[in-house]
Protein backbone atom coordinates (compact mmCIF):
# COMPACT_ATOMS: atom_id res chain seq x y z
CA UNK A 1 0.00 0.00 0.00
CA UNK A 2 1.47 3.45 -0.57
CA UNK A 3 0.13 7.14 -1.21
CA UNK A 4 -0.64 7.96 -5.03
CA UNK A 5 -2.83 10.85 -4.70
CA UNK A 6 -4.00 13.52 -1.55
CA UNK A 7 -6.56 15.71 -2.05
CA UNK A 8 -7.09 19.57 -1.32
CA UNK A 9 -10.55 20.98 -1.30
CA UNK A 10 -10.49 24.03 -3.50
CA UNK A 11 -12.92 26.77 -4.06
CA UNK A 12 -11.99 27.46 -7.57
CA UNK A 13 -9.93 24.64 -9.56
CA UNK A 14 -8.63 26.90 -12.31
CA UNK A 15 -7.66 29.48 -9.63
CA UNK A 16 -6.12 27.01 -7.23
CA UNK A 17 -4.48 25.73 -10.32
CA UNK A 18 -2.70 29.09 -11.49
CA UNK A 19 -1.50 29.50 -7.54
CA UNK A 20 -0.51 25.46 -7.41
CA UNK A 21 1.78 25.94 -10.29
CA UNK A 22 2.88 29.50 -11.22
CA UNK A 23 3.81 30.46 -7.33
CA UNK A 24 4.26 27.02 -5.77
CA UNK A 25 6.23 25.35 -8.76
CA UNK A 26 4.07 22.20 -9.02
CA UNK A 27 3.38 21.10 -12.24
CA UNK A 28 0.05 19.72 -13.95
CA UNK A 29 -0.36 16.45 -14.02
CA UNK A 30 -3.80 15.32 -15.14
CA UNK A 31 -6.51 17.81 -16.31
CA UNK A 32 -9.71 15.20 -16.94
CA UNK A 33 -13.18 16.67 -17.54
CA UNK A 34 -15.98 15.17 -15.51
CA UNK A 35 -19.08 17.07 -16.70
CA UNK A 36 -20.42 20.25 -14.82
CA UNK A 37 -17.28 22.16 -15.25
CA UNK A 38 -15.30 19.76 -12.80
CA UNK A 39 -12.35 18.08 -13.60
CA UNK A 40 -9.83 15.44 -12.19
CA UNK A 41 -6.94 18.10 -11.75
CA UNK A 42 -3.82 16.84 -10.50
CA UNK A 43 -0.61 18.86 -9.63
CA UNK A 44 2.78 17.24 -8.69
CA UNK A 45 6.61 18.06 -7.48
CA UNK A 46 8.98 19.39 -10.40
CA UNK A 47 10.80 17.22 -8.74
CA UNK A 48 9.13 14.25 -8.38
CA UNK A 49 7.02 13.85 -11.47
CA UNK A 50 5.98 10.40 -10.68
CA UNK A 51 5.45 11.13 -7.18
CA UNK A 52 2.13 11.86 -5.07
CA UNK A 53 -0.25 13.53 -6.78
CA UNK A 54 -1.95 16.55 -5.03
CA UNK A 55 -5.45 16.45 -6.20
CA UNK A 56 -7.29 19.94 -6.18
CA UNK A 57 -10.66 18.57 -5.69
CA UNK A 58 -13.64 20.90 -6.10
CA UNK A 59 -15.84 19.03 -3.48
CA UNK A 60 -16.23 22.86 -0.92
CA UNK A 61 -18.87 23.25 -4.27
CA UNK A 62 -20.86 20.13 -4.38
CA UNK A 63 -20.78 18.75 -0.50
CA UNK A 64 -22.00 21.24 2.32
CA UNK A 65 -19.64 19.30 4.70
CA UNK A 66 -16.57 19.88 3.07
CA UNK A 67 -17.30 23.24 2.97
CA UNK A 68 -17.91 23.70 6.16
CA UNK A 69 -15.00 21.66 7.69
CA UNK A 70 -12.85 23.93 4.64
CA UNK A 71 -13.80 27.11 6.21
CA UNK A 72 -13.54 26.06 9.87
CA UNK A 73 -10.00 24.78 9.47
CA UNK A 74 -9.21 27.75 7.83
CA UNK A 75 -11.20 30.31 10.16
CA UNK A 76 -9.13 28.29 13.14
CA UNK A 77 -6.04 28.62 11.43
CA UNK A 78 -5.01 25.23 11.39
CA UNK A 79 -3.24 24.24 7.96
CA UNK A 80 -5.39 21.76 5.53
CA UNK A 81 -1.48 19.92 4.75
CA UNK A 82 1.76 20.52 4.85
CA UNK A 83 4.96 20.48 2.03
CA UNK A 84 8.37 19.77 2.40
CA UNK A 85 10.64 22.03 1.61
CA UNK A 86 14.86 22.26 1.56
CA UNK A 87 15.23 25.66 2.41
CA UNK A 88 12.34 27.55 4.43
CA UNK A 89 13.66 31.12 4.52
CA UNK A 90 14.49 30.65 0.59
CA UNK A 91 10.68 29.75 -0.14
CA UNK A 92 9.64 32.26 2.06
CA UNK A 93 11.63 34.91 0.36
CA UNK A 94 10.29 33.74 -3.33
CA UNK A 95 6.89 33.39 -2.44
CA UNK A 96 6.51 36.64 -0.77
CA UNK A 97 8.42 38.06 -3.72
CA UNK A 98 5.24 36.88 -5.46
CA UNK A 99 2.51 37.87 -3.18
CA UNK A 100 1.57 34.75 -1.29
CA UNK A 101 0.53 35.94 1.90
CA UNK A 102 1.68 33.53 4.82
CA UNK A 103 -0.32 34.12 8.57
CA UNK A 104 3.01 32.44 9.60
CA UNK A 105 6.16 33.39 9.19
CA UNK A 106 9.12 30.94 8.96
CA UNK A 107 9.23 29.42 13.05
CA UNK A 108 11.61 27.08 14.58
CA UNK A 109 9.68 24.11 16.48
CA UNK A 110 12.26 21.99 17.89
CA UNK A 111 14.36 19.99 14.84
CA UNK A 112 11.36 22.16 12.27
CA UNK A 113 10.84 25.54 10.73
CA UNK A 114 7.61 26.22 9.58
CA UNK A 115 5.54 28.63 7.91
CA UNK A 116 2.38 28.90 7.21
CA UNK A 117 0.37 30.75 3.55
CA UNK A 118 -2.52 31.39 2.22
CA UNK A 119 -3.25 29.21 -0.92
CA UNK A 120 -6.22 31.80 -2.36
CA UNK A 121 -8.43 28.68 -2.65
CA UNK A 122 -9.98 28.16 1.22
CA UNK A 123 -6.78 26.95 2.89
CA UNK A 124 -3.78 27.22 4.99
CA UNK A 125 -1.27 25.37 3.80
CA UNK A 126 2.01 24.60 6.15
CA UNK A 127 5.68 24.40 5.10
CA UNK A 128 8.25 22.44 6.51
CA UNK A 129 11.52 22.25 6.81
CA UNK A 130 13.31 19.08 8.84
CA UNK A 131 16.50 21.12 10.77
C-alpha cells in the first residue's frame, strides 16, 4: 500500500491551479473533464514527477460538509497539509516576492521551521523544513 494521490478541497480549480503551479512550482499532471465544469486536476513536485499527486478537488462546491470543515480549518487557522521544503527562509523569500501571503512566518519548532500561507483557494497550507 502506498500514497498515489492527496486531495485539497479548493474553491476554484482553475484558480487554485494558477496558484498550485505558477507560485508554488508544481506542475500539472492530469486535467480530466468530468461534466459540470469539474475536472480530475492533478498537480505534482517538479521534482518528483511520478510522485504523489496533489489532487485539487472541487468538493467545498458540491458537498455542504466539506465546505464547512474547509472554512472552519481555515477560520481556526489550522493548515489543511503541509509540504516539504529544503530551504524555508528561501521559499519564504520567493513566495513573498510573489505575493503569497503567509499568517506564519518561517518558526523554529524543535528539529522544524515552519511557515504557514494562504493558498487563495480556502486553505492554509504549512511548510516544513526538517532542521
Amino acid at each position: 500500500m502506498k500514497v498515489k494521490v492527496i486531495g485539497i478541497p479548493v474553491q476554484d480549480q482553475e484558480k487554485a491551479l494558477q496558484f498550485y503551479t505558477t507560485k508554488l512550482g508544481f506542475i500539472k499532471k492530469h486535467d480530466v473533464p468530468l461534466g459540470e465544469g469539474n475536472r480530475w486536476l492533478t498537480v505534482v513536485s517538479k521534482d518528483e514527477p511520478n510522485g504523489v499527486e496533489v489532487l485539487l478537488e472541487p468538493s467545498p462546491n458540491h458537498f455542504e460538509p466539506s465546505k464547512t470543515y474547509q472554512k472552519a480549518l481555515f477560520e481556526a487557522g489550522i493548515p489543511y497539509t503541509q509540504f516539504n521544503v529544503d530551504n524555508l527562509q528561501e521559499e519564504y523569500e520567493r513566495l513573498i516576492s510573489l505575493g503569497v501571503e503567509f499568517s506564519m512566518i518561517p518558526t523554529e519548532m524543535g528539529n522544524v521551521k515552519i511557515a504557514i500561507l494562504d493558498d487563495t483557494c480556502g486553505n492554509k497550507i504549512q511548510l516544513i523544513e526538517m532542521i
